[in-house]
Protein backbone atom coordinates (compact mmCIF):
# COMPACT_ATOMS: atom_id res chain seq x y z
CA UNK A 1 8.90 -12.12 27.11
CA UNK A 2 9.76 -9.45 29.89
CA UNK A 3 11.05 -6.10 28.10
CA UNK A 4 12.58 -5.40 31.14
CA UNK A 5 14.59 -6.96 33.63
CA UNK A 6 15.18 -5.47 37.19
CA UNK A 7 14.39 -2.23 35.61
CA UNK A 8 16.83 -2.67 33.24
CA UNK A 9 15.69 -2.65 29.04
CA UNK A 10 16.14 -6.54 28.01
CA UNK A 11 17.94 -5.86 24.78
CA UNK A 12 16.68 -9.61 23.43
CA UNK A 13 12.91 -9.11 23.92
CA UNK A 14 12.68 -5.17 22.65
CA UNK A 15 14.75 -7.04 19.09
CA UNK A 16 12.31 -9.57 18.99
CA UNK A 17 9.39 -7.61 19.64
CA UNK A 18 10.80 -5.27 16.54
CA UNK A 19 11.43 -8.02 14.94
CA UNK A 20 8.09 -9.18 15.11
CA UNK A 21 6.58 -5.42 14.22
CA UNK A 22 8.84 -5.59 11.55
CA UNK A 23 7.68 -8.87 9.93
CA UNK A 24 3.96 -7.66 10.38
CA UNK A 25 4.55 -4.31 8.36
CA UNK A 26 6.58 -6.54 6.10
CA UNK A 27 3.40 -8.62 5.03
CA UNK A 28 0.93 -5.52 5.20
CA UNK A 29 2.57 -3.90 2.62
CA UNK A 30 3.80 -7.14 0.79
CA UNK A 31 -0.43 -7.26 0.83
CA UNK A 32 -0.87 -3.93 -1.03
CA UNK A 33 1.64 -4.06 -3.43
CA UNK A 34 0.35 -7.54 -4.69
CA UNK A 35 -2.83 -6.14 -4.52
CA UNK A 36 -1.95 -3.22 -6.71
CA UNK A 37 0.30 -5.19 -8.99
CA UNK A 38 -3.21 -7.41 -9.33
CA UNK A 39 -4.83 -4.43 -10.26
CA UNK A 40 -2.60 -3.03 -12.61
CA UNK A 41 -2.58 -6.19 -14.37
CA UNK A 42 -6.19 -6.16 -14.52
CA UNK A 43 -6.06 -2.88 -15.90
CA UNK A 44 -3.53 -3.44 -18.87
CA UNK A 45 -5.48 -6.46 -19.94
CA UNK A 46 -8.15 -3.95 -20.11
CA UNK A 47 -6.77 -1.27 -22.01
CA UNK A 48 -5.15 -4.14 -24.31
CA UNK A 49 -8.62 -5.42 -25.15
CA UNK A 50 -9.68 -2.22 -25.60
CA UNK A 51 -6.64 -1.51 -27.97
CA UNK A 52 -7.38 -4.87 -30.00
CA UNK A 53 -11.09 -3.95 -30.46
CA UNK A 54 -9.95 -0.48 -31.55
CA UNK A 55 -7.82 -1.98 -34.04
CA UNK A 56 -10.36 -4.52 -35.32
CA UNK A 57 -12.61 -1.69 -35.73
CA UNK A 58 -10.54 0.82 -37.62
CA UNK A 59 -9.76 -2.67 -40.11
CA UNK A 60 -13.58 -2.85 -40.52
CA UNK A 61 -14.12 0.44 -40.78
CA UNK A 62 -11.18 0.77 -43.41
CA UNK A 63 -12.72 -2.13 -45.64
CA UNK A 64 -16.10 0.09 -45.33
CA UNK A 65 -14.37 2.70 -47.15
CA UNK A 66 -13.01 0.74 -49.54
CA UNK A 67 -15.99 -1.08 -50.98
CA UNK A 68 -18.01 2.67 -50.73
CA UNK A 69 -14.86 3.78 -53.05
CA UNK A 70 -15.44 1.05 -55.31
CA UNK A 71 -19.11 2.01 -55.74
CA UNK A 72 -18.40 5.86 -56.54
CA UNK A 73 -16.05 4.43 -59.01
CA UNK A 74 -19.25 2.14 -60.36
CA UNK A 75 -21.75 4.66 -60.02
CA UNK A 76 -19.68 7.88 -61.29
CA UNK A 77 -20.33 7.15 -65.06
CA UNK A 78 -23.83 6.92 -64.81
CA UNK A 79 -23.89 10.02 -62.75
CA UNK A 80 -21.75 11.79 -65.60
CA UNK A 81 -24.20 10.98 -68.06
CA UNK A 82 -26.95 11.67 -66.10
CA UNK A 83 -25.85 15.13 -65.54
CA UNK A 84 -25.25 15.40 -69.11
CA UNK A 85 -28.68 14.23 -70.20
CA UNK A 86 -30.19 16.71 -67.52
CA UNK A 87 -27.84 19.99 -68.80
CA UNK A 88 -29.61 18.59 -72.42
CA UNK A 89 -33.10 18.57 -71.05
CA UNK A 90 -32.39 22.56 -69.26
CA UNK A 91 -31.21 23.53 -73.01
CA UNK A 92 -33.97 22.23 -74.81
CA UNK A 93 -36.87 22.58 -72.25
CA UNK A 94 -37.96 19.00 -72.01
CA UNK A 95 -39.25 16.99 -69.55
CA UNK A 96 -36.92 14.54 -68.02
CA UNK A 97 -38.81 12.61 -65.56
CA UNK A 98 -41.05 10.85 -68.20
CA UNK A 99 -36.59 9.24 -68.92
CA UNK A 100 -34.88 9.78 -65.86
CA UNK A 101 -35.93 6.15 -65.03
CA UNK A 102 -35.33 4.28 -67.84
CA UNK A 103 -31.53 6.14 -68.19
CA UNK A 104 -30.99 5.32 -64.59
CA UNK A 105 -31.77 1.39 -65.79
CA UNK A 106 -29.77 1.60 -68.76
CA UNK A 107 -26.35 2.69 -67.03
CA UNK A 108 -27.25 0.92 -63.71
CA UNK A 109 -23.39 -1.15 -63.05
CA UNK A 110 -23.56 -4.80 -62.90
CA UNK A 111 -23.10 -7.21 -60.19
């Protein structure tokens, strides 16, 4: 298509040839968008796995916690009286590791 017609500008060709340009530009940056939109999708799926394995964690990590509280609950008794039976052993000078054993046995918690 001739732009120009006895020198003068042919109105329908310069249109179409914009037209054209136009269209072109059109798909280049219909291109990168979708590309980025790809990527951004990517990217939340990412962080949302992420997120979910966070979350699994901290529930593991919270039920962790609780059975190590339940222990100290188990095991605080025996460490009272063991403290008890030591503060008796400083006041009367004996030797405790001849017992320390056998008291450790006797409270021991059951399972």
């Amino acid at each position: 298509m001739r732009l120009s017609i006895n020198g003068s500008p042919n109105l329908f060709a310069i249109a179409a040839r914009c037209k054209n340009e136009a269209v072109v530009t059109a798909e280049q940056v219909k291109s990168k968008v979708t590309k980025k939109v790809a990527a951004a999708k990517q990217s939340r799926q990412e962080f949302q796995a992420a997120i979910t394995a966070l979350q699994r964690s901290s529930k593991e990590l919270g039920r962790s916690i609780t059975t190590l509280q339940k222990a100290l609950v188990e095991v605080q008794p025996t460490l009272i009286r063991l403290q008890r039976q030591l503060n008796h052993w400083q006041r009367t000078n004996e030797e405790p590791l001849a017992r320390v054993h056998d008291i450790l046995q006797k409270y021991q918690p059951k399972h």
